[in-house]
Protein backbone atom coordinates (compact mmCIF):
# COMPACT_ATOMS: atom_id res chain seq x y z
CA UNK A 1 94.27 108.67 95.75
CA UNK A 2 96.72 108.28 92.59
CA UNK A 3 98.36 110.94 90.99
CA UNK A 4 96.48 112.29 88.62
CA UNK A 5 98.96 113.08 86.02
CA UNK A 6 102.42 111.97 84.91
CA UNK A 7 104.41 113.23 86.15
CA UNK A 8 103.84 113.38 89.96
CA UNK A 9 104.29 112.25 93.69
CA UNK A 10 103.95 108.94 93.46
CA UNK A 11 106.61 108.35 89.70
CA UNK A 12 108.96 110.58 91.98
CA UNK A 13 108.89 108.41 95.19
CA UNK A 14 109.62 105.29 92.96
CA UNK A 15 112.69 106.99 90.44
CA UNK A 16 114.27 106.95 94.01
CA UNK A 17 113.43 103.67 94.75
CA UNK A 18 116.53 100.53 94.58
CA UNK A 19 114.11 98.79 91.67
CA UNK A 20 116.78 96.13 91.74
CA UNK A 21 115.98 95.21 95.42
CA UNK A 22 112.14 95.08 94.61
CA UNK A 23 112.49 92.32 92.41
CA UNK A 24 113.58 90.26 95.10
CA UNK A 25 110.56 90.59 97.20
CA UNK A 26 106.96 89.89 97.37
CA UNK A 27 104.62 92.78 97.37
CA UNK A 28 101.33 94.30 96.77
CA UNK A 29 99.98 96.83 94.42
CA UNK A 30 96.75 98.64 94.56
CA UNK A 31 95.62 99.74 91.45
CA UNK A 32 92.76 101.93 91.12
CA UNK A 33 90.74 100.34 87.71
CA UNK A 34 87.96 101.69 85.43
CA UNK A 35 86.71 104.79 84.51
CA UNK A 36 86.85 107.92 87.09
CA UNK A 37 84.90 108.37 88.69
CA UNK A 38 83.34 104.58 89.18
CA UNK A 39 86.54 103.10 90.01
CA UNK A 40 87.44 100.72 92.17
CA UNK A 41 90.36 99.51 94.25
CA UNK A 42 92.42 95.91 92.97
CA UNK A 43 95.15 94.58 94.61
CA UNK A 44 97.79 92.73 93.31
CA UNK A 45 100.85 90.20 94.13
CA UNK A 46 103.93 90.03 93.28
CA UNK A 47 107.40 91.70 92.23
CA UNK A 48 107.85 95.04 90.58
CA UNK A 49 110.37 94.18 87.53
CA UNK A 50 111.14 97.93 86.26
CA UNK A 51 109.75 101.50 86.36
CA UNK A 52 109.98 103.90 83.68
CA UNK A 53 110.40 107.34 84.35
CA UNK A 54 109.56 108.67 80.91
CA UNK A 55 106.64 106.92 80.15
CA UNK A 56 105.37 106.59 84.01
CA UNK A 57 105.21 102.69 83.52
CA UNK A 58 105.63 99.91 86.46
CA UNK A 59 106.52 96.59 85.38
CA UNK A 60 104.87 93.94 87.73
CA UNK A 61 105.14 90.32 87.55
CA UNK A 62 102.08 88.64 89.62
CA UNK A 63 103.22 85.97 91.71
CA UNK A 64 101.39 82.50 90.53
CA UNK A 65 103.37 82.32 87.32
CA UNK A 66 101.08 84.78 85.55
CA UNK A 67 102.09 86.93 82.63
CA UNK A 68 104.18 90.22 83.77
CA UNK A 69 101.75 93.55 83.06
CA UNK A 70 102.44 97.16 82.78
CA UNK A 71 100.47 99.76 85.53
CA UNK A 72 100.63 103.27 84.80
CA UNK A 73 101.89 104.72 88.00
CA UNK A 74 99.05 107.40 88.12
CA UNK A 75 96.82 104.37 88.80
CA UNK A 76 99.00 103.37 91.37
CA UNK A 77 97.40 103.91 95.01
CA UNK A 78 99.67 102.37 97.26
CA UNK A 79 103.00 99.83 97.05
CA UNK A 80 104.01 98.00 100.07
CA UNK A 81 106.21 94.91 100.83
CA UNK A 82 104.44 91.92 101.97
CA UNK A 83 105.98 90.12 104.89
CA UNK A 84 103.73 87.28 105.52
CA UNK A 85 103.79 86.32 101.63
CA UNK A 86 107.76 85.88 100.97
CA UNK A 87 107.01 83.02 98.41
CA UNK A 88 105.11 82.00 95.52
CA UNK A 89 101.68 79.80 96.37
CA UNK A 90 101.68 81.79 99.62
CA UNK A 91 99.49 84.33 97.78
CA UNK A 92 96.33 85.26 96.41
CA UNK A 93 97.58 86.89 93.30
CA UNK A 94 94.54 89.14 93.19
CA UNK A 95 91.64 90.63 95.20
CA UNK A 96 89.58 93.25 95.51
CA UNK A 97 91.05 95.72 98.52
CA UNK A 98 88.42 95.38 102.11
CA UNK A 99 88.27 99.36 102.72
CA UNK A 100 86.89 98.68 105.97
């Protein structure tokens, strides 16, 4: 479950995250979308590009040479580096998250 204000857990895990490493790296992102409480889970692919600690804002660049988007980190449910998808074209960029 995401934070459900700014700011909380998850904005304090990633202030004390390298950001500069993260760029270098393919990840995923889920996102929780839509209105509470019918929301549902997205993932995404790609490379976090900054994180703002004052607004609570996570830059993301989705791999498949898609334009970069802004998250708000209280949407974000989990971030996690992506071994088997080092590259671009290795990747969906997108998909909905298999909660089984």
């Amino acid at each position: 479950m995401p934070d459900e204000d700014h700011p909380g857990i998850a904005a304090t895990e990633l202030a004390e995250l390298p950001i500069h490493w993260l760029k270098d790296w393919t990840l995923w992102v889920d996102v929780e979308c839509g209105v509470r409480p019918d929301t549902v889970l997205h993932r995404l692919y790609g490379t976090v590009t900054f994180f703002d600690s004052g607004t609570g804002h996570v830059g993301f660049s989705p791999t498949g040479a898609r334009p970069g988007i802004v998250l708000p980190v209280h949407r974000v449910v989990a971030l996690c580096g992506d071994h088997e998808r080092r590259g671009d074209g290795q990747a969906l960029t997108q998909g909905p998250v298999d909660e089984s």
